[in-house]
Protein backbone atom coordinates (compact mmCIF):
# COMPACT_ATOMS: atom_id res chain seq x y z
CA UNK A 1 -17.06 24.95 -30.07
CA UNK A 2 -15.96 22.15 -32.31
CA UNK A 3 -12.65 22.81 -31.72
CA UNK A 4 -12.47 22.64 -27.90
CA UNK A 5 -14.78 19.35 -28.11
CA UNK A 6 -12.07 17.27 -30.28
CA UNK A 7 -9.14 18.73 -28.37
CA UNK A 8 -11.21 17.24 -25.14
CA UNK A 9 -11.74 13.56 -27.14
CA UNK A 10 -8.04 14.18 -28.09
CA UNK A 11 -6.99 14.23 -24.58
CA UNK A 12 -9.59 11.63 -23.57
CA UNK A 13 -8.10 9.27 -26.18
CA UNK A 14 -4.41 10.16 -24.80
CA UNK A 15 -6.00 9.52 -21.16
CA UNK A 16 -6.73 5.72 -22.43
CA UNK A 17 -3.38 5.21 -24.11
CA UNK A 18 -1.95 5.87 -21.05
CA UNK A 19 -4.31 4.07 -18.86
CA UNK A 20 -3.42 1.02 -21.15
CA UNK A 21 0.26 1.14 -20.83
CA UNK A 22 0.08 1.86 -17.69
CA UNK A 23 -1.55 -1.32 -16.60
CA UNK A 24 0.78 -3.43 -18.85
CA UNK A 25 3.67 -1.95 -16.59
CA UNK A 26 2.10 -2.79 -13.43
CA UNK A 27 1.02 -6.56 -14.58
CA UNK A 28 4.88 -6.48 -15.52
CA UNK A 29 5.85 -5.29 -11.78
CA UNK A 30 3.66 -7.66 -10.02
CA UNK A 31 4.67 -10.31 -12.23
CA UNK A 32 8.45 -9.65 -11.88
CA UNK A 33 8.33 -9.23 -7.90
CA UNK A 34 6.32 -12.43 -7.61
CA UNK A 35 8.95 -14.17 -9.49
CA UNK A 36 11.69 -11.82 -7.38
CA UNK A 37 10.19 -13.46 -4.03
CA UNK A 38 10.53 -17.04 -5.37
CA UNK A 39 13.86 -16.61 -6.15
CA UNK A 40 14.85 -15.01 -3.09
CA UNK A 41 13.15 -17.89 -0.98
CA UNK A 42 14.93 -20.06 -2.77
CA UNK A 43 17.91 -18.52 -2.45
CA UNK A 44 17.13 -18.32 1.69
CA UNK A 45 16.43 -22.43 1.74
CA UNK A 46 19.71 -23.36 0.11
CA UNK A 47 21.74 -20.67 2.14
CA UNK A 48 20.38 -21.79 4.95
CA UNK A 49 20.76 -25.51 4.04
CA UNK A 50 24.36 -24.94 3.02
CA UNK A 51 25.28 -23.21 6.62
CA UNK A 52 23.41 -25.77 8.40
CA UNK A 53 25.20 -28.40 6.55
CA UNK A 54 28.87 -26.79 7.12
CA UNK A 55 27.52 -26.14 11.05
CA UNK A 56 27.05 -30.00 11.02
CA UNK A 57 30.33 -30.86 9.05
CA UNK A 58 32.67 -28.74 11.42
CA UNK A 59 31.21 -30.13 14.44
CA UNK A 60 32.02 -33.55 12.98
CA UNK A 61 35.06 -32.85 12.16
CA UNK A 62 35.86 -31.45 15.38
CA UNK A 63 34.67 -34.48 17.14
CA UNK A 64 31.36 -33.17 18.50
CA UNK A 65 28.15 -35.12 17.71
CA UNK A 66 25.33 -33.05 15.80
């Protein structure tokens, strides 16, 4: 009986380990697609900045008001 009740705790303890790791790697994932979204709405402001901007400029230099 001894036998089967530290192969259980063995598995128990491997159980946690796991557990533990594997909420490291999701705090990791939510941190890094947090970050991931900044970056991309960042990314979406100055793109969209930069083709208003040349929108402007050719119709300037085309002799249309903006």
């Amino acid at each position: 009986m001894g036998s089967k009740s530290n192969y259980g705790k063995g598995l128990y303890d491997q159980l946690q380990e796991v557990m533990v790791r594997l909420d490291s790697v999701e705090k990791a994932n939510k941190e890094e697609t947090i970050q991931l979204k900044e970056d991309l709405s960042a990314l979406k402001k100055e793109t969209w900045n930069y083709g208003r901007k040349t929108s402007c400029c050719a119709m300037i230099t085309h002799g249309l008001k903006v």
